[in-house]
Protein backbone atom coordinates (compact mmCIF):
# COMPACT_ATOMS: atom_id res chain seq x y z
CA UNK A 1 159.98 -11.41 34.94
CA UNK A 2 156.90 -11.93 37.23
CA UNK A 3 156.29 -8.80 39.25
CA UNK A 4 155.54 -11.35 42.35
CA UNK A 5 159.74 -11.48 42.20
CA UNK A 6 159.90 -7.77 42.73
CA UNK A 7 160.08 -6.99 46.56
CA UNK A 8 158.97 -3.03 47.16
CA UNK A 9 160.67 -1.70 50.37
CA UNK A 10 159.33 1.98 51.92
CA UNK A 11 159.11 2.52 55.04
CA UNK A 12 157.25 5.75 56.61
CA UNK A 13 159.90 8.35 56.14
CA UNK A 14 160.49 6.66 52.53
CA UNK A 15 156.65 7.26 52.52
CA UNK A 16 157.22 10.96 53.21
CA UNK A 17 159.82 11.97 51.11
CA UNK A 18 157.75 10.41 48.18
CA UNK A 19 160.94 7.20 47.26
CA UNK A 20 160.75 3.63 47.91
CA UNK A 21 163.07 0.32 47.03
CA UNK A 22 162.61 -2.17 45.04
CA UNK A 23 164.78 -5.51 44.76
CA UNK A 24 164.87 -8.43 42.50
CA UNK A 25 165.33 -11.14 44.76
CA UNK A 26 164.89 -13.80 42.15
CA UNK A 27 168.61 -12.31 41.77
CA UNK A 28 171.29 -13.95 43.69
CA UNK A 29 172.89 -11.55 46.38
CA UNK A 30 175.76 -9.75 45.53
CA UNK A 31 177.48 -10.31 49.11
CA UNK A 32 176.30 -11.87 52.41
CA UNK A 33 177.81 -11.26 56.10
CA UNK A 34 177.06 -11.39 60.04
CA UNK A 35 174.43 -9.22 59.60
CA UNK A 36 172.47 -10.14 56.54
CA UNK A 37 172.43 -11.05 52.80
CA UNK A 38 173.27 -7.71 50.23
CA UNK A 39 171.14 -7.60 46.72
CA UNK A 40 171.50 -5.14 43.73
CA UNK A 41 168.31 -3.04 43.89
CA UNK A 42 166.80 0.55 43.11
CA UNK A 43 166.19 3.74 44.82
CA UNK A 44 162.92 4.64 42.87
CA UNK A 45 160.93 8.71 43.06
CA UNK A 46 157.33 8.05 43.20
CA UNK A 47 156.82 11.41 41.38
CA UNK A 48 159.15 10.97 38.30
CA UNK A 49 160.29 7.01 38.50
CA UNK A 50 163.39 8.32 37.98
CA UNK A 51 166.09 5.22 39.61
CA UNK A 52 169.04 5.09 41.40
CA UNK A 53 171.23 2.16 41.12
CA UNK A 54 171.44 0.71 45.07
CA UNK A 55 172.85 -2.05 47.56
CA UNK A 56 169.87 -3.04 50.12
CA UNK A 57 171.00 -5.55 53.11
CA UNK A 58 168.26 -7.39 54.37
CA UNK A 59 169.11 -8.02 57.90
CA UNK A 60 168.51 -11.19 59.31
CA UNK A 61 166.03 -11.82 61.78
CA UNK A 62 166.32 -12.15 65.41
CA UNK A 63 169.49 -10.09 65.58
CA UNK A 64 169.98 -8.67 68.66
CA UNK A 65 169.18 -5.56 69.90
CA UNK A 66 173.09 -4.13 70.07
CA UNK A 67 173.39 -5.47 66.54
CA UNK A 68 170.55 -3.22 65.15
CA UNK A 69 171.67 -0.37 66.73
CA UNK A 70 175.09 -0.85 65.52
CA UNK A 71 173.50 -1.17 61.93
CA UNK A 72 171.16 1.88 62.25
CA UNK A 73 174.49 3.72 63.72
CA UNK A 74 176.36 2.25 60.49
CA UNK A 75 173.14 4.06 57.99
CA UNK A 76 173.35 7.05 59.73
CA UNK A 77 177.29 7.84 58.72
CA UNK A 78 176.03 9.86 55.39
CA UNK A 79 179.42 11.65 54.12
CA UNK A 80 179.51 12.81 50.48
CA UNK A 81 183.50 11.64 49.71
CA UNK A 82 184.83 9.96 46.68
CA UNK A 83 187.16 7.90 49.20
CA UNK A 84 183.72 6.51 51.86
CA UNK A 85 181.13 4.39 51.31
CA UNK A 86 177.97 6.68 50.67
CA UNK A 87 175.19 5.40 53.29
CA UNK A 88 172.02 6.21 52.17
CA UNK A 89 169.05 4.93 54.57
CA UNK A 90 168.30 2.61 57.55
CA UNK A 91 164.48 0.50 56.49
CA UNK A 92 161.83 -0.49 58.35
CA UNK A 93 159.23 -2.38 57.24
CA UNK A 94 156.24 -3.69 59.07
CA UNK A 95 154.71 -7.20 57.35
CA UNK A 96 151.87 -8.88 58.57
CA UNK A 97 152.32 -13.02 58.85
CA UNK A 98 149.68 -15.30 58.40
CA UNK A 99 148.62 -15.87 61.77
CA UNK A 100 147.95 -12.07 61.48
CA UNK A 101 150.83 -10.69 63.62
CA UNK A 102 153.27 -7.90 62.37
CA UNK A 103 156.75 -8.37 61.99
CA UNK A 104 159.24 -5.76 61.40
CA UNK A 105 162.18 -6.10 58.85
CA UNK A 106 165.11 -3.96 58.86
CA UNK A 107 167.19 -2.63 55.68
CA UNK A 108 170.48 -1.02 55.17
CA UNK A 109 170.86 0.79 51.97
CA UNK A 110 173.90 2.11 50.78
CA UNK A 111 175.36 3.35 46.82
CA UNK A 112 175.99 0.11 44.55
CA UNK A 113 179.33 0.06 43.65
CA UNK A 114 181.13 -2.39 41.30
CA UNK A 115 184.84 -3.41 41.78
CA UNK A 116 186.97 -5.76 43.07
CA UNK A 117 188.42 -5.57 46.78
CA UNK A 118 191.87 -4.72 47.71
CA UNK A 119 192.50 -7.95 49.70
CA UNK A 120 191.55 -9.93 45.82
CA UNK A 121 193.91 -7.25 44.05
CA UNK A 122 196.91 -8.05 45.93
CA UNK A 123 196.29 -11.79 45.18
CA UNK A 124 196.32 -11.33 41.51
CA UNK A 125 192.45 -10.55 40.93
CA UNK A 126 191.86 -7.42 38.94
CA UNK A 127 187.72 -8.05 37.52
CA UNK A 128 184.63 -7.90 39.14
CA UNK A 129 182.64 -10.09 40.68
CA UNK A 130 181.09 -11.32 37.02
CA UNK A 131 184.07 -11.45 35.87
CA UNK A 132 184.23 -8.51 33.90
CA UNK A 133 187.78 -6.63 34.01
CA UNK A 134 188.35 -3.57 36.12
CA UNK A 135 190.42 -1.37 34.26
CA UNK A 136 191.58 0.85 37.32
CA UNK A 137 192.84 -2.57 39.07
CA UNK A 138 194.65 -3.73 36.52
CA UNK A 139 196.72 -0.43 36.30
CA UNK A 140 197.14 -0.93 40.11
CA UNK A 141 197.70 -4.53 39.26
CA UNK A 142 201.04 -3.57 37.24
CA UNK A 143 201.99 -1.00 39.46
CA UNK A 144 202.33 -3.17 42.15
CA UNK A 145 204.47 -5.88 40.22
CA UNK A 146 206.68 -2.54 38.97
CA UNK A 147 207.08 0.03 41.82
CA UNK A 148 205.56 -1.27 45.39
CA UNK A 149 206.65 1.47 47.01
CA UNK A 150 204.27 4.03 44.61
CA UNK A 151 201.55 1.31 44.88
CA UNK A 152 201.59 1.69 48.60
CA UNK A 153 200.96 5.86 48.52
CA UNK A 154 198.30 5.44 45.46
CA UNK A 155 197.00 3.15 48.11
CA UNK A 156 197.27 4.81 51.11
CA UNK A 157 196.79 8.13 50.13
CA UNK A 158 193.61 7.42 49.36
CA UNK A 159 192.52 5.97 52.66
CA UNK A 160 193.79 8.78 54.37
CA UNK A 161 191.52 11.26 52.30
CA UNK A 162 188.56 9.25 53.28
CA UNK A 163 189.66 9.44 57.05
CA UNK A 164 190.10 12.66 57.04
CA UNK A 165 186.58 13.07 56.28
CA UNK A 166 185.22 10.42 58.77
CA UNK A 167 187.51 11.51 61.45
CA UNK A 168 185.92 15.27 60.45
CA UNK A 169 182.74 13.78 61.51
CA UNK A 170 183.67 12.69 64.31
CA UNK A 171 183.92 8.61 64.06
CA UNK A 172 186.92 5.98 64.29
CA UNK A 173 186.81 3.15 61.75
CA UNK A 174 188.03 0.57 63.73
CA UNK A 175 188.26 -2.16 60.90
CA UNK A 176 190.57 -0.99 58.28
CA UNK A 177 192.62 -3.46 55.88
CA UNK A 178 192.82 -4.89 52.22
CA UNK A 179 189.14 -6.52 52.93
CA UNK A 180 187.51 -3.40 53.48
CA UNK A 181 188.98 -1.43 50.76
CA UNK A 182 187.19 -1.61 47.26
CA UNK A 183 188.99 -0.67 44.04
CA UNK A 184 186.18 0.54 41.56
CA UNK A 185 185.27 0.29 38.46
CA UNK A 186 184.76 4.04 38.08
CA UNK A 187 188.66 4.46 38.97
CA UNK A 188 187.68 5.30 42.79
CA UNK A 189 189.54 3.45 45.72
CA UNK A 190 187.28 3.87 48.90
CA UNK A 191 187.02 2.90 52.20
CA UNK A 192 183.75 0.39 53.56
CA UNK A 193 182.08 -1.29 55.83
CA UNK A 194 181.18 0.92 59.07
CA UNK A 195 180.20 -1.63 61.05
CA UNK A 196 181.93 -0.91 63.89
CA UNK A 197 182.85 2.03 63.76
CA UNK A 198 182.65 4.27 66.59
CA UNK A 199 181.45 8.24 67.64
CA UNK A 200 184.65 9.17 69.37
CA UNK A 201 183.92 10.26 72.86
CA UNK A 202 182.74 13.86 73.00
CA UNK A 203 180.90 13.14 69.72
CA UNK A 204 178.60 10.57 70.99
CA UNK A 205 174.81 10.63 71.78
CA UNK A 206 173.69 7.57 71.65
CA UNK A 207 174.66 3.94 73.40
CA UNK A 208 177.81 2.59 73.72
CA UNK A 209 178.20 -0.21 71.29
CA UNK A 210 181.15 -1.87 72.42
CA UNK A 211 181.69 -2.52 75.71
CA UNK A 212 184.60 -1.30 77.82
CA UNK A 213 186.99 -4.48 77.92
CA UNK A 214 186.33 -6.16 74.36
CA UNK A 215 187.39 -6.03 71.26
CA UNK A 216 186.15 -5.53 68.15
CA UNK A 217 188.57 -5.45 64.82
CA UNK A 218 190.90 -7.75 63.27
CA UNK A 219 194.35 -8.16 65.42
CA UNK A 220 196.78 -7.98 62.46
CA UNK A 221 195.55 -4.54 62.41
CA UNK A 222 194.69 -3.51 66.09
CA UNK A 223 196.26 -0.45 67.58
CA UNK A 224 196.58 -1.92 71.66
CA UNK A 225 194.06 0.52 73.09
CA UNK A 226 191.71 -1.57 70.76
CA UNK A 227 192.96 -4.39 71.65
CA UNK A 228 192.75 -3.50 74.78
CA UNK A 229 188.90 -3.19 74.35
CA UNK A 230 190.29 0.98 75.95
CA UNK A 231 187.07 2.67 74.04
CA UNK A 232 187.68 5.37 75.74
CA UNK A 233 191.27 5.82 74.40
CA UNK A 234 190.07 5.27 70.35
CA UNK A 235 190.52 8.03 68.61
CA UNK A 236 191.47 9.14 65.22
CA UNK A 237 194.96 7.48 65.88
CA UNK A 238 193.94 4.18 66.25
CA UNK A 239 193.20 3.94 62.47
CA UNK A 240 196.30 5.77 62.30
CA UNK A 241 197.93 2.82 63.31
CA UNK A 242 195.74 0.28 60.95
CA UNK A 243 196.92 2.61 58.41
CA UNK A 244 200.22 2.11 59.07
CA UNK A 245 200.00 -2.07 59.24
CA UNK A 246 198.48 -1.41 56.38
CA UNK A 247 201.15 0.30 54.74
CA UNK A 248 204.05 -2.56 55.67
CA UNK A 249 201.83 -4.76 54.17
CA UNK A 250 201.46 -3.42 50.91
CA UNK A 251 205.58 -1.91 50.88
CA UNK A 252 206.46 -5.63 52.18
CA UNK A 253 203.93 -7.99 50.83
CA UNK A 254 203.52 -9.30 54.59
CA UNK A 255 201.68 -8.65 57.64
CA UNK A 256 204.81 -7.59 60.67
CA UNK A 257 202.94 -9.82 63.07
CA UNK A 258 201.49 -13.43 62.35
CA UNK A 259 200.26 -15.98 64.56
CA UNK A 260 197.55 -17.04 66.35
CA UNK A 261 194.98 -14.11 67.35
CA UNK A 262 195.97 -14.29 70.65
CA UNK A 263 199.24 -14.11 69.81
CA UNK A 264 199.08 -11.41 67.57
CA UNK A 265 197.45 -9.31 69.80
CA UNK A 266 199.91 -9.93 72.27
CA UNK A 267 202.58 -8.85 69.76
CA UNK A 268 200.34 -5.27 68.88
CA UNK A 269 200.73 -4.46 72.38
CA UNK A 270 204.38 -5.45 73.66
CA UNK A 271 207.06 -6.12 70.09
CA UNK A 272 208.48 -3.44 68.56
CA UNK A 273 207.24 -3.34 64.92
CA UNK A 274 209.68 -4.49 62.29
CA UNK A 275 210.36 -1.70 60.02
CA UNK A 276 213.90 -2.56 59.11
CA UNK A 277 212.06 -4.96 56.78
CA UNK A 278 210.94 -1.89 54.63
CA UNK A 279 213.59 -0.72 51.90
CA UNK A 280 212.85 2.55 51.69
CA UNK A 281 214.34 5.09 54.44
CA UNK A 282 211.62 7.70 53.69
CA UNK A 283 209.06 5.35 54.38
CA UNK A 284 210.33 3.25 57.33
CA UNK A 285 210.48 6.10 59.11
CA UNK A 286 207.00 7.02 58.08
CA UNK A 287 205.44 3.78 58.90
CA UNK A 288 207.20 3.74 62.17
CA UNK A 289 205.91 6.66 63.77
CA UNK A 290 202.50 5.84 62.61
CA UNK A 291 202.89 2.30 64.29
CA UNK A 292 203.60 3.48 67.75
CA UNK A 293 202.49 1.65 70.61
CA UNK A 294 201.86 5.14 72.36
CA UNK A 295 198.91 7.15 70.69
CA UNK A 296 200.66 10.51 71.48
CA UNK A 297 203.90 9.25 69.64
CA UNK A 298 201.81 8.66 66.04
CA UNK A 299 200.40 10.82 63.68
CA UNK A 300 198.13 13.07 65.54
CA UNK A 301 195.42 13.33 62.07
CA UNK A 302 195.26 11.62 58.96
CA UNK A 303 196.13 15.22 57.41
CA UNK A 304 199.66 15.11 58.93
CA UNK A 305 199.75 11.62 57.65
CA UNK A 306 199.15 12.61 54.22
CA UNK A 307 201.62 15.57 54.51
CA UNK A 308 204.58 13.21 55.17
CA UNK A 309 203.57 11.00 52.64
CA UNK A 310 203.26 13.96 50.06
CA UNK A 311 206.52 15.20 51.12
CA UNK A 312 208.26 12.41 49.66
CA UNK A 313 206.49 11.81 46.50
CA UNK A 314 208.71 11.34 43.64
CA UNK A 315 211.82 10.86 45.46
CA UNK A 316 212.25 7.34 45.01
CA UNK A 317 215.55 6.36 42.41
CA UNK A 318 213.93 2.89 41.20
CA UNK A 319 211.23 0.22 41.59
CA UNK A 320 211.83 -2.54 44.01
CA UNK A 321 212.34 -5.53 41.99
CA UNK A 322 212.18 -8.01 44.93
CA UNK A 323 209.91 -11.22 44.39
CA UNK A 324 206.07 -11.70 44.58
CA UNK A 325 204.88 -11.05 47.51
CA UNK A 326 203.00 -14.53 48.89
CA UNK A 327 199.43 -14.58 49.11
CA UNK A 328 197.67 -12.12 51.65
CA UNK A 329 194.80 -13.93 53.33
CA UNK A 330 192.17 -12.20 54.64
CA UNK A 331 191.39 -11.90 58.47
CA UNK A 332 188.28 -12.17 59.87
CA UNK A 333 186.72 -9.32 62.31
CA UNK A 334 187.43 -10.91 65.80
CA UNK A 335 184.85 -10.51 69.03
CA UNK A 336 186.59 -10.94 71.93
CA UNK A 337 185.37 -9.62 75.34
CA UNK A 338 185.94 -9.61 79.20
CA UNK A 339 183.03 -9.79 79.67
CA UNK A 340 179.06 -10.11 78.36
CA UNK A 341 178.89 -8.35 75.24
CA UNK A 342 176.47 -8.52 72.35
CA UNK A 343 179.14 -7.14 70.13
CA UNK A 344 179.09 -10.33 67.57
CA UNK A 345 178.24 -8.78 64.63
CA UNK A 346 181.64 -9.09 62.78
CA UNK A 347 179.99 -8.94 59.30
CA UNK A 348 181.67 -9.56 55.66
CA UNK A 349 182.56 -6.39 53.61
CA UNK A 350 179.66 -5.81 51.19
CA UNK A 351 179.90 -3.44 48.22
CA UNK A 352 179.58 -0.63 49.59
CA UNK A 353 181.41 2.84 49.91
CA UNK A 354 182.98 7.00 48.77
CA UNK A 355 187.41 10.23 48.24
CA UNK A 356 188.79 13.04 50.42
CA UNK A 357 190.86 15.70 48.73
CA UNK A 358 193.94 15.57 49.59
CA UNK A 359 195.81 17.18 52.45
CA UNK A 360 199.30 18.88 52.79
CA UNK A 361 201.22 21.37 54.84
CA UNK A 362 202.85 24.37 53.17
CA UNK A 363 206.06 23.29 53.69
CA UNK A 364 205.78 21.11 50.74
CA UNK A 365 204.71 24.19 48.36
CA UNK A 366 207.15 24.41 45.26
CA UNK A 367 207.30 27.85 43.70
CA UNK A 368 205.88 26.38 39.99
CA UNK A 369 202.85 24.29 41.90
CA UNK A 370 200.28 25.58 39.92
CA UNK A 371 197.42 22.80 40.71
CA UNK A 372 193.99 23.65 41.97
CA UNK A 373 192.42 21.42 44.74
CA UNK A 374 190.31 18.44 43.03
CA UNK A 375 187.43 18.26 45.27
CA UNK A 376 186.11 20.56 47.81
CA UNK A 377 186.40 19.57 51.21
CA UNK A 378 183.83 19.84 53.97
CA UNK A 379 184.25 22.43 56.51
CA UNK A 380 186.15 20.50 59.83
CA UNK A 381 185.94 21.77 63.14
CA UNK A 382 190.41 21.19 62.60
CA UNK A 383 191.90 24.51 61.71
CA UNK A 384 194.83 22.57 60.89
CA UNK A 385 193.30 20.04 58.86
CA UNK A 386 191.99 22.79 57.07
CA UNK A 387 195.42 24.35 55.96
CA UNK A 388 196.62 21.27 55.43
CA UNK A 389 194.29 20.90 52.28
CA UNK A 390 194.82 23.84 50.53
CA UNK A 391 197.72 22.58 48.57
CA UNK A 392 197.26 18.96 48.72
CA UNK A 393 196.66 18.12 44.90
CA UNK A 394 199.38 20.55 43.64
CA UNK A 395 201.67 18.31 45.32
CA UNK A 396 199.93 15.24 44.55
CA UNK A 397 199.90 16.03 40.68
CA UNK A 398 203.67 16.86 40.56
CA UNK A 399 204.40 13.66 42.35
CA UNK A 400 202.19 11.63 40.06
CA UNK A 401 203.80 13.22 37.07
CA UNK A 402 207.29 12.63 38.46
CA UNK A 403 206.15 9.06 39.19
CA UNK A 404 205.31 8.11 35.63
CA UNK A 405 208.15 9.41 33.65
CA UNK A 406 210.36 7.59 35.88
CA UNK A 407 208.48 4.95 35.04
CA UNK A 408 208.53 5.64 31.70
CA UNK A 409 212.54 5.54 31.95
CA UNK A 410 212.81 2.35 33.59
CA UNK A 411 210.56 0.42 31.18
């Protein structure tokens, strides 16, 4: 291969701390969205040429100025999680042109994962994007033909560990659902895409990227303070809610409000959600209060979440056995504002992402839990949160364990 294919990236704090990037963009791009085109490449150590596997975005040009500050804002969210994307660096580089001018080009880098997206999963597609089989979606694959209902808390579980981190940190996702959720080859299931996600209000030092009075997000999933465009009012509950959408989608096979966006957002704000449509009592009940229109009425963390949803595992007395679910199409992130806003960035997952241990209250502590905690967990600013870890996995590994033999029964 030429070297002239071989595009070297480093800008001056690369310079600094002795790494640059290099990309083969003779390569076809591995994903491409609002923002820019995504291409397999290398994190490189001038010292050692040791090489890290990478995803680099090459922004387009003659984005505005909101847009690159929602990117740079996006690269900055570096959390070490098995359940998040891992952001790794925001790029410049300065280029001369011919006519001897300099132009700057901006990067996103971010871990290189390989996988296959939860939205594809649920429509039947368990390999990568070559084609090759992922081994940890096909096991989800089967699960969800068997047992939707365990499906759902492998699922959702999952996404709450990785909000509990992010939430830790102080942001709000803001664009949670099947698109933005990558299954992995290395049996992970995280949570992508921060590109719109927001510093929660006491958190914040820098700009306001969405504007009081739009929205941002995908209105199948939109608590109604987003829809609302409230930014003041989004917190860790609104992904609470897209959580719990979420959740009726994957116990149901089907979204509880369809329609035209307007109409759907309409629908988030004003009809009662329909969780008489989900089997289970346990989990109705679960999905309900997560779903409430009033933020004070939900889940108050993703921690007590995850305790409710631990404090059922293993209880249920067979798989579902209803039909197929029909096809889940993916929605597109919406921009819709009030008024002038330079919030159009809605941009197309890429493969990007990272797990949070999991967290559970002490009332769900069995006398013969004996398991240790699988991951150590950041120290949050939640004293709660906090206790609610400490016997997370114990539960979680019992309720796994219980889940399989039943399985094992039924088969």
């Amino acid at each position: 291969m030429p070297d002239n294919y071989i595009t070297k990236i480093q800008g001056q704090e690369e310079l600094h701390s002795g790494i640059y990037y290099e990309v083969d963009l003779s390569l076809p791009p591995i994903g491409e969205g609002g923002m820019g085109r995504v291409y397999k490449g290398f994190q490189v150590e001038q010292a050692t040429g040791n090489k890290r596997p990478v995803a680099v975005k090459f922004l387009y040009e003659g984005l505005p100025a909101s847009v690159l500050d929602r990117a740079i804002r996006e690269a900055s969210i570096k959390i070490k999680c098995e359940n998040l994307v891992e952001m790794i660096a925001f790029v410049r580089v300065a280029l001369p042109t011919p006519d001897g001018t300099v132009v700057e080009h901006y990067h996103v880098v971010s871990e290189l994962l390989e996988g296959v997206m939860l939205h594809d999963l649920l429509n039947g597609k368990t390999t990568g994007p070559d084609g090759s089989p992922i081994a940890y979606a096909e096991e989800l694959h089967d699960l969800y033909e068997r047992d939707r209902n365990s499906f759902a808390l492998e699922i959702v579980k999952k996404v709450l560990s990785g909000l509990m981190y992010l939430h830790d940190a102080g942001y709000v996702h803001r664009d949670i659902d099947p698109s933005n959720i990558m299954i992995t080859s290395d049996h992970q299931i995280k949570l992508i895409d921060f590109g719109v996600a927001h510093k929660m209000e006491g958190n914040s030092t820098g700009p306001l990227l969405t504007h009081v009075g739009s929205f941002l997000g995908k209105g199948e999933y939109a608590a109604p303070e987003l829809v609302l465009g409230d930014v003041t009012h989004q917190n860790s509950t609104t992904d609470i809610y897209a959580v719990g959408i979420l959740m009726f989608l994957l116990l149901t096979g089907k979204l509880p409000f369809t329609g035209s966006l307007q109409d759907v957002m309409q629908m988030q704000r004003e009809q009662k959600m329909p969780v008489q449509e989900i089997g289970n009592a346990q989990l109705r009940k679960i999905v309900g209060k997560a779903t409430q229109k009033k933020q004070a009425d939900r889940y108050q963390s993703a921690a007590e979440f995850r305790v409710a949803l631990d404090a059922i595992t293993g209880t249920f007395s067979s798989p579902r056995t209803e039909p197929a679910p029909q096809a889940v199409q993916a929605s597109p992130t919406a921009v819709i504002s009030t008024e002038e806003t330079d919030a159009k960035d809605a941009q197309a997952p890429t493969q990007i992402v990272e797990e949070k241990t999991a967290k559970v209250s002490a009332k769900t502590k069995d006398k013969k839990e004996k398991g240790t905690t699988d991951q150590k967990k950041t120290v949050s600013a939640n004293e709660q949160n906090k206790n609610f870890a400490k016997l997370a996995t114990a539960t979680t590994i019992i309720g796994l364990a219980c889940g399989a033999l039943l399985s094992y029964f039924l088969m």
